[in-house]
Protein backbone atom coordinates (compact mmCIF):
# COMPACT_ATOMS: atom_id res chain seq x y z
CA UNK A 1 29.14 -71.14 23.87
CA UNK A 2 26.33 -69.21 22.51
CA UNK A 3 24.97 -69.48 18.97
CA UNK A 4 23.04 -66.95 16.80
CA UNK A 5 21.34 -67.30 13.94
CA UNK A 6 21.52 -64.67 10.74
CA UNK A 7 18.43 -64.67 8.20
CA UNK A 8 19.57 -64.89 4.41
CA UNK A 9 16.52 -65.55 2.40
CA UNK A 10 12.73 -66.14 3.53
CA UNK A 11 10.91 -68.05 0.72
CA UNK A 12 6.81 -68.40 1.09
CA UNK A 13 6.28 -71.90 -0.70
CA UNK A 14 2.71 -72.85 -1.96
CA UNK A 15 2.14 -76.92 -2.86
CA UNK A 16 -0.41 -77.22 -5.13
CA UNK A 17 -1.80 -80.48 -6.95
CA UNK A 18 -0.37 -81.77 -10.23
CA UNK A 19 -1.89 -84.79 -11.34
CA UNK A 20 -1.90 -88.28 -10.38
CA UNK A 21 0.96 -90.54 -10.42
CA UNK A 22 1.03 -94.24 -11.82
CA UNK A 23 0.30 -95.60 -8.55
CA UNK A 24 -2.39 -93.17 -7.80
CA UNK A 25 -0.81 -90.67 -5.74
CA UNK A 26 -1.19 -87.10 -5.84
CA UNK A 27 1.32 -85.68 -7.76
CA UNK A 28 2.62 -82.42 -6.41
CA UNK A 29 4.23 -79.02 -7.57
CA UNK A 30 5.59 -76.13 -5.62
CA UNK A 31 5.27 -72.22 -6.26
CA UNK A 32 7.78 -69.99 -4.77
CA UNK A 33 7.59 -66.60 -3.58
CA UNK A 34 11.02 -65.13 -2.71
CA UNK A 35 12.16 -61.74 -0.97
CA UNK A 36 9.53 -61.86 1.94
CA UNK A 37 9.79 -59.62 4.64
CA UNK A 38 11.98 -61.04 7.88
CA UNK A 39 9.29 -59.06 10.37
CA UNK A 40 6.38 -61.00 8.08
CA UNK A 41 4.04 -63.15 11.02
CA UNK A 42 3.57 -66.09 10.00
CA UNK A 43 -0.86 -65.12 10.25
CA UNK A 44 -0.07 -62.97 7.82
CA UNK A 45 1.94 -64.89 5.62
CA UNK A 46 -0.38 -67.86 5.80
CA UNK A 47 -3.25 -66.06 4.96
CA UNK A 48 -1.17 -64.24 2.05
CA UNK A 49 -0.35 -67.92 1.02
CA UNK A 50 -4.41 -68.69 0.83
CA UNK A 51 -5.19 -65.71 -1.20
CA UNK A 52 -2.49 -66.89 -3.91
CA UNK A 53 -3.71 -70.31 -3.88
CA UNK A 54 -7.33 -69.28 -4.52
CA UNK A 55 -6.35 -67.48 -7.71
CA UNK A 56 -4.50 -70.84 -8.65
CA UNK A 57 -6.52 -73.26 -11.17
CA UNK A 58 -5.78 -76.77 -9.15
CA UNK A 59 -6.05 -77.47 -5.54
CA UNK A 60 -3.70 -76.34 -3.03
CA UNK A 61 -2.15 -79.37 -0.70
CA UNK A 62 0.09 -77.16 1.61
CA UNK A 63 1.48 -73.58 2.64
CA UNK A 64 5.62 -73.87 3.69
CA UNK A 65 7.66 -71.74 4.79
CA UNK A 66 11.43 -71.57 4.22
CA UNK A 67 14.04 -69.73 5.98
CA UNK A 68 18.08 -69.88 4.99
CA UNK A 69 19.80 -68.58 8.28
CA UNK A 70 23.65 -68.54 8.72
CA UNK A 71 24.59 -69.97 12.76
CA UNK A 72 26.90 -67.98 14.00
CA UNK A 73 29.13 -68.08 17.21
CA UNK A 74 28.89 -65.36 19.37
């Protein structure tokens, strides 16, 4: 039995320091960019992903991305 896969949503997510916690860890927070293109590479969104977190004011920690796909049977 084969199984396909249908994109729903592509998210670009961009973790980005937020502090410290109580035990000294770095505290994290995400920014999401919805609505990104399905033929997006991933060079392209990575580097789109830098160039965001440059204009941010604290560091960035990672660059995610997040794809909601339906499996289908075909």
């Amino acid at each position: 039995m084969a199984i396909s896969q249908n994109l729903l949503k592509r998210s670009l997510v961009i973790n980005v320091e937020d502090g410290i916690n109580a035990d000294g860890s770095t505290r994290t927070k995400s920014r999401t960019y919805s609505e990104i293109k399905e033929d997006s590479t991933v060079d392209n969104l990575f580097a789109a992903g830098n160039a965001l977190a440059s204009l941010m004011a604290t560091p960035m920690v990672s660059i995610m991305l997040s794809d909601r796909c339906e499996l289908l049977e075909a």
